[in-house]
PDB file of N, CA and C in Angstrom:
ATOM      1  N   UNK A   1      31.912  14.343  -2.399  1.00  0.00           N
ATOM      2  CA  UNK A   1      31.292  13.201  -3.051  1.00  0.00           C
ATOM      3  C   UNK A   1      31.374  11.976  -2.155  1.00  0.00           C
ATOM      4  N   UNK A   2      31.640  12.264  -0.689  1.00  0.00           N
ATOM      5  CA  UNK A   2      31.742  11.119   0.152  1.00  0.00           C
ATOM      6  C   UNK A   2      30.287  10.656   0.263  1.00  0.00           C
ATOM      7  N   UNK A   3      29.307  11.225  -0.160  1.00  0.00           N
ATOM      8  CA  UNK A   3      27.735  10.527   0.077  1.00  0.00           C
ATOM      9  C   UNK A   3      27.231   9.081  -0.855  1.00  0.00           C
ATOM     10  N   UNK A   4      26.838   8.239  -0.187  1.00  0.00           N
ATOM     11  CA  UNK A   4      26.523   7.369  -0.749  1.00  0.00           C
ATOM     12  C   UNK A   4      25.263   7.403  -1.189  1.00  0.00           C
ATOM     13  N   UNK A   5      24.677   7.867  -2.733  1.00  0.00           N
ATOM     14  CA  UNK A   5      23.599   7.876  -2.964  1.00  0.00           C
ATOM     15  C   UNK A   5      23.380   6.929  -3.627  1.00  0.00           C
ATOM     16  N   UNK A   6      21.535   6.481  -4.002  1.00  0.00           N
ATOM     17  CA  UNK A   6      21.211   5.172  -4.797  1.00  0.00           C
ATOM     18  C   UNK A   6      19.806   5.427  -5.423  1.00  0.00           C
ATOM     19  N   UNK A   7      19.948   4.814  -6.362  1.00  0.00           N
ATOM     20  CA  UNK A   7      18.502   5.323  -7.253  1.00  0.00           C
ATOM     21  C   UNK A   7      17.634   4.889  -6.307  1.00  0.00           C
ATOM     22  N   UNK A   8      16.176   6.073  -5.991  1.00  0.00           N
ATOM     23  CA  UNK A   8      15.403   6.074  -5.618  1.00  0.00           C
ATOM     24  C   UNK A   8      15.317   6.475  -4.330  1.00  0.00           C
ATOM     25  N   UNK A   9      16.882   7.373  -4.107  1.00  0.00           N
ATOM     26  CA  UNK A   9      16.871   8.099  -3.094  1.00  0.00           C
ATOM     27  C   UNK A   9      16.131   9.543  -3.524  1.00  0.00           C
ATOM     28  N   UNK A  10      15.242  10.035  -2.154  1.00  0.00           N
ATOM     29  CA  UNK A  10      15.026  11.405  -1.961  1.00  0.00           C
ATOM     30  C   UNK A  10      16.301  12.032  -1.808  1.00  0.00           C
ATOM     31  N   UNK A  11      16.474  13.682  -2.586  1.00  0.00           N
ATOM     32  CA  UNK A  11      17.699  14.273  -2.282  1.00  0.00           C
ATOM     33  C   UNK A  11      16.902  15.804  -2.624  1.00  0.00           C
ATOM     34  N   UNK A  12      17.568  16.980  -1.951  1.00  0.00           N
ATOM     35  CA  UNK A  12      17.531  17.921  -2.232  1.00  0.00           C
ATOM     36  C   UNK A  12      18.836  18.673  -2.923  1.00  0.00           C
ATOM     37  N   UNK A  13      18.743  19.626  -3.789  1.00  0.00           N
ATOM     38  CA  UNK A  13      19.386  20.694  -4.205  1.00  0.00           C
ATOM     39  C   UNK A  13      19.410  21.439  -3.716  1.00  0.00           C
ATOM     40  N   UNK A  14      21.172  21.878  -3.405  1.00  0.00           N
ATOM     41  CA  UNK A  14      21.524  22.586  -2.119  1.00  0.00           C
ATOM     42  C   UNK A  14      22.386  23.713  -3.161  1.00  0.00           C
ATOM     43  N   UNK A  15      22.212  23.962  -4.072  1.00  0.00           N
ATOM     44  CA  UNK A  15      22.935  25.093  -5.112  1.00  0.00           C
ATOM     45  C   UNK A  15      22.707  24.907  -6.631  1.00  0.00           C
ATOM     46  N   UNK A  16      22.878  25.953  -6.904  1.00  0.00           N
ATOM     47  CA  UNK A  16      22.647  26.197  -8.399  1.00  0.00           C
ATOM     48  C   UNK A  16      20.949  26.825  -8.832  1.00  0.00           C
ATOM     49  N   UNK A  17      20.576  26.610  -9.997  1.00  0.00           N
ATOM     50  CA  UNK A  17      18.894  27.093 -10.540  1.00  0.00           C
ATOM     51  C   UNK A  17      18.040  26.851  -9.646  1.00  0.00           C
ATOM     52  N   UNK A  18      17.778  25.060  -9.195  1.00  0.00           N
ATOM     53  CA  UNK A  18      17.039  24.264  -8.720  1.00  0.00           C
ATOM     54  C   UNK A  18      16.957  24.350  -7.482  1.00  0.00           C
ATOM     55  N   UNK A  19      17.535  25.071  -6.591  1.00  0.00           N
ATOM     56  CA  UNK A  19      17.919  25.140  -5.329  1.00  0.00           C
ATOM     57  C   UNK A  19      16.308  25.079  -4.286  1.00  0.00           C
ATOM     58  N   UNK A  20      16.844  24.399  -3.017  1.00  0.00           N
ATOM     59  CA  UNK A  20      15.498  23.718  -2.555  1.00  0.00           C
ATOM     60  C   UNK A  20      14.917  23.210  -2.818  1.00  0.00           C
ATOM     61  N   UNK A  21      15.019  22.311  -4.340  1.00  0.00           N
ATOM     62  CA  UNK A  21      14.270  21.626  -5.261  1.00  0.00           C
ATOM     63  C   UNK A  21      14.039  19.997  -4.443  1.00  0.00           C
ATOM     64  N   UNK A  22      12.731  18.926  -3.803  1.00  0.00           N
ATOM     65  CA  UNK A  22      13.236  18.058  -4.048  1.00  0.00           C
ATOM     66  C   UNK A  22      12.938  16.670  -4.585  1.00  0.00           C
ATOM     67  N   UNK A  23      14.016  16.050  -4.909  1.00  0.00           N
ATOM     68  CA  UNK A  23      13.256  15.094  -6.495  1.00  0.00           C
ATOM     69  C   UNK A  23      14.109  14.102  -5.657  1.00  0.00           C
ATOM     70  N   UNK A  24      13.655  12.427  -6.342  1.00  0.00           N
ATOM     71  CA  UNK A  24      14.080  11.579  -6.863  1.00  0.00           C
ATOM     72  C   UNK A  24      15.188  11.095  -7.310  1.00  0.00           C
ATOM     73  N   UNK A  25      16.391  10.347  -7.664  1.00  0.00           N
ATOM     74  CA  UNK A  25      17.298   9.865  -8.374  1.00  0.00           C
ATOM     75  C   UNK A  25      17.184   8.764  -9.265  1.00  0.00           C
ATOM     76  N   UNK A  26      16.849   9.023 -10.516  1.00  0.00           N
ATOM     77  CA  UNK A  26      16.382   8.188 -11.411  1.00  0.00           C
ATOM     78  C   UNK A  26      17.782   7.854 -11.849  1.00  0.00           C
ATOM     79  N   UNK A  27      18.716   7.800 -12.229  1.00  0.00           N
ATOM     80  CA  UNK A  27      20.269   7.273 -12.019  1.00  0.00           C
ATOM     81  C   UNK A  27      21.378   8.041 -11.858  1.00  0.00           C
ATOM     82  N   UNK A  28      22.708   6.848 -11.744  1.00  0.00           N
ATOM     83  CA  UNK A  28      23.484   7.862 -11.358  1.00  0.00           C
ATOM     84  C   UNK A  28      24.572   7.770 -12.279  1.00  0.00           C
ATOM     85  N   UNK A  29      25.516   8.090 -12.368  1.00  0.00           N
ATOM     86  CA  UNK A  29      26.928   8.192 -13.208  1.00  0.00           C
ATOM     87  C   UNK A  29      27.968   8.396 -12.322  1.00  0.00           C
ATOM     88  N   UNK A  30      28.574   7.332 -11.755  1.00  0.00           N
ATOM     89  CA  UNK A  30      29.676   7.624 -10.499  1.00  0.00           C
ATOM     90  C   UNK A  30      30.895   8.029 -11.449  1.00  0.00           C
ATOM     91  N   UNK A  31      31.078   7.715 -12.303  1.00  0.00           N
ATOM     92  CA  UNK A  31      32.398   7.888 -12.872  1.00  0.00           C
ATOM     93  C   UNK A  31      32.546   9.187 -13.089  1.00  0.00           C
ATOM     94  N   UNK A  32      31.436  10.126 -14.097  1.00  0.00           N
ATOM     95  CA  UNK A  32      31.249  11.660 -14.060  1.00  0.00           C
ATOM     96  C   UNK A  32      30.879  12.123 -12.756  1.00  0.00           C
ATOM     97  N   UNK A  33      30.339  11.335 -11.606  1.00  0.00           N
ATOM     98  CA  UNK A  33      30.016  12.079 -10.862  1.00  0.00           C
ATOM     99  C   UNK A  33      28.905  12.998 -10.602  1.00  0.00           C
ATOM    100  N   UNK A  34      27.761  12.036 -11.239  1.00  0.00           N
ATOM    101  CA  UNK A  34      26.483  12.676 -11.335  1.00  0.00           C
ATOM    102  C   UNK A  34      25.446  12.593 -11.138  1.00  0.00           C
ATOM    103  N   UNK A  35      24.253  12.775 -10.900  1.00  0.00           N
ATOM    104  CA  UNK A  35      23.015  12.038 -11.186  1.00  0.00           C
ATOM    105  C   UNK A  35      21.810  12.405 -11.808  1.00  0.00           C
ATOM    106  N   UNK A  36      21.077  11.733 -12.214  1.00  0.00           N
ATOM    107  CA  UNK A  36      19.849  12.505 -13.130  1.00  0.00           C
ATOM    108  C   UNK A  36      18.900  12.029 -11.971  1.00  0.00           C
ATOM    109  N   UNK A  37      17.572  13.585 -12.181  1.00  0.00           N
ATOM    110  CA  UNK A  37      16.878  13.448 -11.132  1.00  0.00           C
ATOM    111  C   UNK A  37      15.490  13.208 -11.847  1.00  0.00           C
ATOM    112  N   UNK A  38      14.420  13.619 -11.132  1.00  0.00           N
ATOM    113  CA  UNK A  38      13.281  12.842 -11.973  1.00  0.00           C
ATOM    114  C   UNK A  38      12.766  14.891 -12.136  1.00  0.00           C
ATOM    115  N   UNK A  39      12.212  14.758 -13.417  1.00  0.00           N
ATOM    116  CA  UNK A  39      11.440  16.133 -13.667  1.00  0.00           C
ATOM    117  C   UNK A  39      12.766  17.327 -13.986  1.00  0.00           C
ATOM    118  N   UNK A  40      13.989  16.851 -12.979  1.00  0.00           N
ATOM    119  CA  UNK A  40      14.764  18.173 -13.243  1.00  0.00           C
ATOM    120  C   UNK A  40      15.780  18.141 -13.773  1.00  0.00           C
ATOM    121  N   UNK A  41      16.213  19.394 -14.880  1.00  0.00           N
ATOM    122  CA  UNK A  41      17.261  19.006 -15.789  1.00  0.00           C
ATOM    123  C   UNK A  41      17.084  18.371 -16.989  1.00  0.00           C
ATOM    124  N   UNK A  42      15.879  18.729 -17.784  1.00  0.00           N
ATOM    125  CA  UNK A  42      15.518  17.811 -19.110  1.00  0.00           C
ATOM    126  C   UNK A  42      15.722  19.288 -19.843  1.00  0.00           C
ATOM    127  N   UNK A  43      16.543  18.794 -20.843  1.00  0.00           N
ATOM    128  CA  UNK A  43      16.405  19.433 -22.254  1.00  0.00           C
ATOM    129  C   UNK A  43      16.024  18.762 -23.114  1.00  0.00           C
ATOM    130  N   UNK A  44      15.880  19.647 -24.441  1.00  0.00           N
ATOM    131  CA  UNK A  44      15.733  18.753 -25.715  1.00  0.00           C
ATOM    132  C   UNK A  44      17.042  18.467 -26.280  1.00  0.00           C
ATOM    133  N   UNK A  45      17.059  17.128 -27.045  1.00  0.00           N
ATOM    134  CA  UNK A  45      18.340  17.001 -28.203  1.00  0.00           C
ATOM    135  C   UNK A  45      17.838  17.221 -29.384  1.00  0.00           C
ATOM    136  N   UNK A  46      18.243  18.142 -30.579  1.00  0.00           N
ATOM    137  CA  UNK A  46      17.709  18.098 -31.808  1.00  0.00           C
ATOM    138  C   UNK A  46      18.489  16.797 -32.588  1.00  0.00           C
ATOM    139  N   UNK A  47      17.799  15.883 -33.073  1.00  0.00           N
ATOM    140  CA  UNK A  47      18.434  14.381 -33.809  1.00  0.00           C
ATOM    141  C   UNK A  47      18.439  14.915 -35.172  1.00  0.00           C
ATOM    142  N   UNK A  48      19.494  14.543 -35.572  1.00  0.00           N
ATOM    143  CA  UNK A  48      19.476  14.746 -37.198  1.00  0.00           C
ATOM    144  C   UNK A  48      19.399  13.361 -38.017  1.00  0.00           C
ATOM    145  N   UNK A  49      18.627  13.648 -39.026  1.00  0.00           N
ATOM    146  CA  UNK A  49      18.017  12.287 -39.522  1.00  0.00           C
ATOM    147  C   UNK A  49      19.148  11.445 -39.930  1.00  0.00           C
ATOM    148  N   UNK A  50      18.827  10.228 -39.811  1.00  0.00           N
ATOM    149  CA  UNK A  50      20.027   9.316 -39.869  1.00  0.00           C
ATOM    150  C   UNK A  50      18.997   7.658 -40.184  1.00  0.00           C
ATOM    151  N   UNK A  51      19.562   6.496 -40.524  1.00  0.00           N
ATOM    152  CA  UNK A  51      19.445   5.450 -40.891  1.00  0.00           C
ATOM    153  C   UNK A  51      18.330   4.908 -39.607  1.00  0.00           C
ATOM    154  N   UNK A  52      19.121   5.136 -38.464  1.00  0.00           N
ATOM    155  CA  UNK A  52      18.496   4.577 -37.411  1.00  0.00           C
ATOM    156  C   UNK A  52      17.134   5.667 -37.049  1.00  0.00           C
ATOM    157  N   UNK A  53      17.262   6.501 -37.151  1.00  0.00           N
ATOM    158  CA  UNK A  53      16.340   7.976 -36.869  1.00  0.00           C
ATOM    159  C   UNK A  53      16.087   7.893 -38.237  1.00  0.00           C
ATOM    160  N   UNK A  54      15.107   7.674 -39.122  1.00  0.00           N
ATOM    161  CA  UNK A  54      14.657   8.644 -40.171  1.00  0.00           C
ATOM    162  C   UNK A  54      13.726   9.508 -40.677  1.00  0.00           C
ATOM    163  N   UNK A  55      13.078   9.986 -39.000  1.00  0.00           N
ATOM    164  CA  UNK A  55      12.274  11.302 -39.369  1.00  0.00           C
ATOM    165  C   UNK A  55      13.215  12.025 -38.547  1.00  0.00           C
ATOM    166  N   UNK A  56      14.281  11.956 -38.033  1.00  0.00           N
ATOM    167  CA  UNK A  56      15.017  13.644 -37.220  1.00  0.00           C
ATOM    168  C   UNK A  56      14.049  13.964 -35.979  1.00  0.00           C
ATOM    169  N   UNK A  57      14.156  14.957 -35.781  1.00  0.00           N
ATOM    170  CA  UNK A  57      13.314  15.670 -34.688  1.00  0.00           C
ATOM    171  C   UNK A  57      13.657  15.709 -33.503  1.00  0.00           C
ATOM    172  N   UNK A  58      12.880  16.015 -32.177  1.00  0.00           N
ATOM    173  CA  UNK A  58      13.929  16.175 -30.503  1.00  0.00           C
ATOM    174  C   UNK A  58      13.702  15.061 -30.302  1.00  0.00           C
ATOM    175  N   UNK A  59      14.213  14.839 -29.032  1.00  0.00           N
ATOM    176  CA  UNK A  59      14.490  13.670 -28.198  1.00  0.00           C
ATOM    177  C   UNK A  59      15.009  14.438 -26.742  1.00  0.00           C
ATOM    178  N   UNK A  60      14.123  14.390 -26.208  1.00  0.00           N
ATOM    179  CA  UNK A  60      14.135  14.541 -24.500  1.00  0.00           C
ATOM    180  C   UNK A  60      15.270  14.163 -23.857  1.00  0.00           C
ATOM    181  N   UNK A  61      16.078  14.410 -23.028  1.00  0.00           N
ATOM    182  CA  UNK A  61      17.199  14.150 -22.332  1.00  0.00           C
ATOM    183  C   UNK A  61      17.246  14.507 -20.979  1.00  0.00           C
ATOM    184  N   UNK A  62      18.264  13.696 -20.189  1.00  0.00           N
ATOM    185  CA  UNK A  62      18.639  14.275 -18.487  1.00  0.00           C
ATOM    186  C   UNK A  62      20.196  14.953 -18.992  1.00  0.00           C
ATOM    187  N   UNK A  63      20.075  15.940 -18.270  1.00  0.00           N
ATOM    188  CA  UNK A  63      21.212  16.308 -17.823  1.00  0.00           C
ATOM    189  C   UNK A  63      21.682  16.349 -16.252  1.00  0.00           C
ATOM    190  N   UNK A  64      22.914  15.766 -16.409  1.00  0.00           N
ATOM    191  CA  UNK A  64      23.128  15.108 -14.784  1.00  0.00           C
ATOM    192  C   UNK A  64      23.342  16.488 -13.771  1.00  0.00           C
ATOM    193  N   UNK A  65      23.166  16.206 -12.549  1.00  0.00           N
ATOM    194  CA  UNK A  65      23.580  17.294 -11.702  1.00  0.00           C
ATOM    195  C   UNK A  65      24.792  16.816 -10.822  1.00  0.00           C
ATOM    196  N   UNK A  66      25.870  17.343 -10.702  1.00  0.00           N
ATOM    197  CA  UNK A  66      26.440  17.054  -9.862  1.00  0.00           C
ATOM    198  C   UNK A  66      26.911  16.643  -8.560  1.00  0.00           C
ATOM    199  N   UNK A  67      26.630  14.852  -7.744  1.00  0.00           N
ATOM    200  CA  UNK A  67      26.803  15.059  -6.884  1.00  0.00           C
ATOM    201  C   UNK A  67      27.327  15.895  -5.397  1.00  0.00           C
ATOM    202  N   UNK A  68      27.900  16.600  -5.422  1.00  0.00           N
ATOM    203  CA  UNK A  68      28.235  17.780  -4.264  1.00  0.00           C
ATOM    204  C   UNK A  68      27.092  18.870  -4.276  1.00  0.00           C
ATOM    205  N   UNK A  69      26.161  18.900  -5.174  1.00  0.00           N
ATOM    206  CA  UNK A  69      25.279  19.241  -4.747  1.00  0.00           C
ATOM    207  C   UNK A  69      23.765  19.048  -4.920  1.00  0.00           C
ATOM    208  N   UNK A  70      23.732  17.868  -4.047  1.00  0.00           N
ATOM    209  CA  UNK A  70      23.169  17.170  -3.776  1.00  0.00           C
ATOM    210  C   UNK A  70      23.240  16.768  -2.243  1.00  0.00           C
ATOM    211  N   UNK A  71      21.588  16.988  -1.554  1.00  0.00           N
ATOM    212  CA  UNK A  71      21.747  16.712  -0.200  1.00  0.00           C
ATOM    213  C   UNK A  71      20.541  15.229  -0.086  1.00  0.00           C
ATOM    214  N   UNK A  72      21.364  14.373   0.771  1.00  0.00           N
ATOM    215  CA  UNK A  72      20.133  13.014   0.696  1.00  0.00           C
ATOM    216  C   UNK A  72      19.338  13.813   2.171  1.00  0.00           C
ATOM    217  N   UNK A  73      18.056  13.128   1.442  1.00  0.00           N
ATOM    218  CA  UNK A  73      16.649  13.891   2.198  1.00  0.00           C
ATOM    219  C   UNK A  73      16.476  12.346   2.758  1.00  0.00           C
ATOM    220  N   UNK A  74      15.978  11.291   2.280  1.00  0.00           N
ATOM    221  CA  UNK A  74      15.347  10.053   2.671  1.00  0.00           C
ATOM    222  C   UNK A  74      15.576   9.219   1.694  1.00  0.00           C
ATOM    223  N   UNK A  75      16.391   8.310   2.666  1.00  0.00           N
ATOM    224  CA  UNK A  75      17.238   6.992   1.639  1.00  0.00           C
ATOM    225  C   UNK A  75      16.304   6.177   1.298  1.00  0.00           C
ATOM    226  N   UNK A  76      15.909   5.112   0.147  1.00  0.00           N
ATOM    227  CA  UNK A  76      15.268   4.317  -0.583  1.00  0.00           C
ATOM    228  C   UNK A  76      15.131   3.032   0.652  1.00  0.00           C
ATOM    229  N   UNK A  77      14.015   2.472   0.368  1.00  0.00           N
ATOM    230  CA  UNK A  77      13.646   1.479   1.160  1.00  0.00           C
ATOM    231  C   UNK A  77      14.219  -0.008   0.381  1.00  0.00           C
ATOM    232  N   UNK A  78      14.861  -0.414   1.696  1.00  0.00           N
ATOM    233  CA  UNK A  78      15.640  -1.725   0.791  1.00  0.00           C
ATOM    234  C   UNK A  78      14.744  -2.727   1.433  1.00  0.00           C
ATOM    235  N   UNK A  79      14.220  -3.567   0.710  1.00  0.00           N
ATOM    236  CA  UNK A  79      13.142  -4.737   1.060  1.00  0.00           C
ATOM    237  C   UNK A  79      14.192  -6.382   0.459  1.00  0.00           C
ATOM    238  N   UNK A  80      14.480  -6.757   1.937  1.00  0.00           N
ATOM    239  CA  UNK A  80      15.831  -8.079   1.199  1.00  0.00           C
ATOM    240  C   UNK A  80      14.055  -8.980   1.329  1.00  0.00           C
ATOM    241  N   UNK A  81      14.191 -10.145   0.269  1.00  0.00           N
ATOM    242  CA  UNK A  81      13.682 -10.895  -0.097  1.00  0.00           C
ATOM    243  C   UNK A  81      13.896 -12.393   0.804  1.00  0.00           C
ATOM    244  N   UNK A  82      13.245 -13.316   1.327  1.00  0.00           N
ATOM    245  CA  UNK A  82      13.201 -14.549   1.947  1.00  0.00           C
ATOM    246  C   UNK A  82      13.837 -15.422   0.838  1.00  0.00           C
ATOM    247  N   UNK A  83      14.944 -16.174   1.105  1.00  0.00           N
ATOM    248  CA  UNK A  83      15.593 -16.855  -0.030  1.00  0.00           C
ATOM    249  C   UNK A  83      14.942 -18.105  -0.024  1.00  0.00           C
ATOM    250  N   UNK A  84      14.560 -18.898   1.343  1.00  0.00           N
ATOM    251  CA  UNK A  84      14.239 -19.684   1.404  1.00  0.00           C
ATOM    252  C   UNK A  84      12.446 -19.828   1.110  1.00  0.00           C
ATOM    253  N   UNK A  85      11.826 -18.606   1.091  1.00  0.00           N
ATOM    254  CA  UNK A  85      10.491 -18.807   0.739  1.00  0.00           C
ATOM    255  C   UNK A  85      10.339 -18.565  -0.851  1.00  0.00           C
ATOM    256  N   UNK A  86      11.342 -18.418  -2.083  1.00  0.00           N
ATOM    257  CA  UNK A  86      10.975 -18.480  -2.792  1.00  0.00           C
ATOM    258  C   UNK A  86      11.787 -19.663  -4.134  1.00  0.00           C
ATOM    259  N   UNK A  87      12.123 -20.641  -3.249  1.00  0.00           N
ATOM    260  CA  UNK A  87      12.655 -21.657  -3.603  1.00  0.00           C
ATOM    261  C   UNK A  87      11.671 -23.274  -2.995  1.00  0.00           C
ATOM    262  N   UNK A  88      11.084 -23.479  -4.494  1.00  0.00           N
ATOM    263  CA  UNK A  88      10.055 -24.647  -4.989  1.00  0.00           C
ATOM    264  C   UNK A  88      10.711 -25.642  -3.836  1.00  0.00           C
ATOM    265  N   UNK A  89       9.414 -26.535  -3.776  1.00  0.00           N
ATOM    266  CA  UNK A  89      10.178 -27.631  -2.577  1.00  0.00           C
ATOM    267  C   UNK A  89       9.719 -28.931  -3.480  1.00  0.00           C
ATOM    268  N   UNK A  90      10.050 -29.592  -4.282  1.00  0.00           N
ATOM    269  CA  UNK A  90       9.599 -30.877  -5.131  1.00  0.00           C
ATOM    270  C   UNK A  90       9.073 -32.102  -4.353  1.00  0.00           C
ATOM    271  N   UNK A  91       7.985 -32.384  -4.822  1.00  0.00           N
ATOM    272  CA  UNK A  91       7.433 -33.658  -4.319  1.00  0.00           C
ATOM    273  C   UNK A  91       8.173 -34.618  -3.991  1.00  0.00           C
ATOM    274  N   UNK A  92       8.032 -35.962  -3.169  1.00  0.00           N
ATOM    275  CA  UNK A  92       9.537 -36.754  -3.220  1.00  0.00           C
ATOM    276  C   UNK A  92      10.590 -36.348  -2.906  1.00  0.00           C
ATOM    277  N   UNK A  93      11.062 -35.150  -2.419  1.00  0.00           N
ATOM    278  CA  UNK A  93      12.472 -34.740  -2.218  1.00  0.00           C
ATOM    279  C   UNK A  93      12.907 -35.649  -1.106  1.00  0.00           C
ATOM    280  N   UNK A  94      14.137 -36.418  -0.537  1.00  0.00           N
ATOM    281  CA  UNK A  94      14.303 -36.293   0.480  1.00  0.00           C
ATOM    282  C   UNK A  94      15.126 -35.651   0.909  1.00  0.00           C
TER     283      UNK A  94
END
């Protein structure tokens, strides 16, 4: 788990079902040690009706995959922003 991954990294699956699979990192869970990918690993949840829910029914879910297997393919493009070009300049300033 020494890899530093970040949402919107390319990664491949290097074991398990998915293997050679490669997706996306739509987030991560460092504490479990995980990440949800985009397309892979969705089950359903069956909801049972409740106050907040009151028709029941599924609800789509990620299930995380475990960083260690997980290989980064192509890290996310970090675009730093001009601090000074997006700070107003007021009339009169001196």
């Amino acid at each position: 788990m020494a890899q530093n991954l970040k949402i919107n990294d390319k990664v491949r699956i290097i074991s398990g079902d998915n293997k050679g699979t490669e997706a996306k990192i739509v987030k991560i869970d460092r504490a479990a040690g995980k990440a949800c990918l985009e397309g892979i690993g969705l089950v359903e949840r069956h909801m049972k009706k409740s106050y907040l829910n009151p028709a029941g029914g599924k609800k789509t879910i990620h299930v995380g995959i475990d960083l260690s297997n997980l290989k980064l393919v192509e890290a996310a493009k970090f675009e730093k922003k001009d601090a000074k070009a997006d700070k107003k300049v007021k009339k009169g300033a001196k």
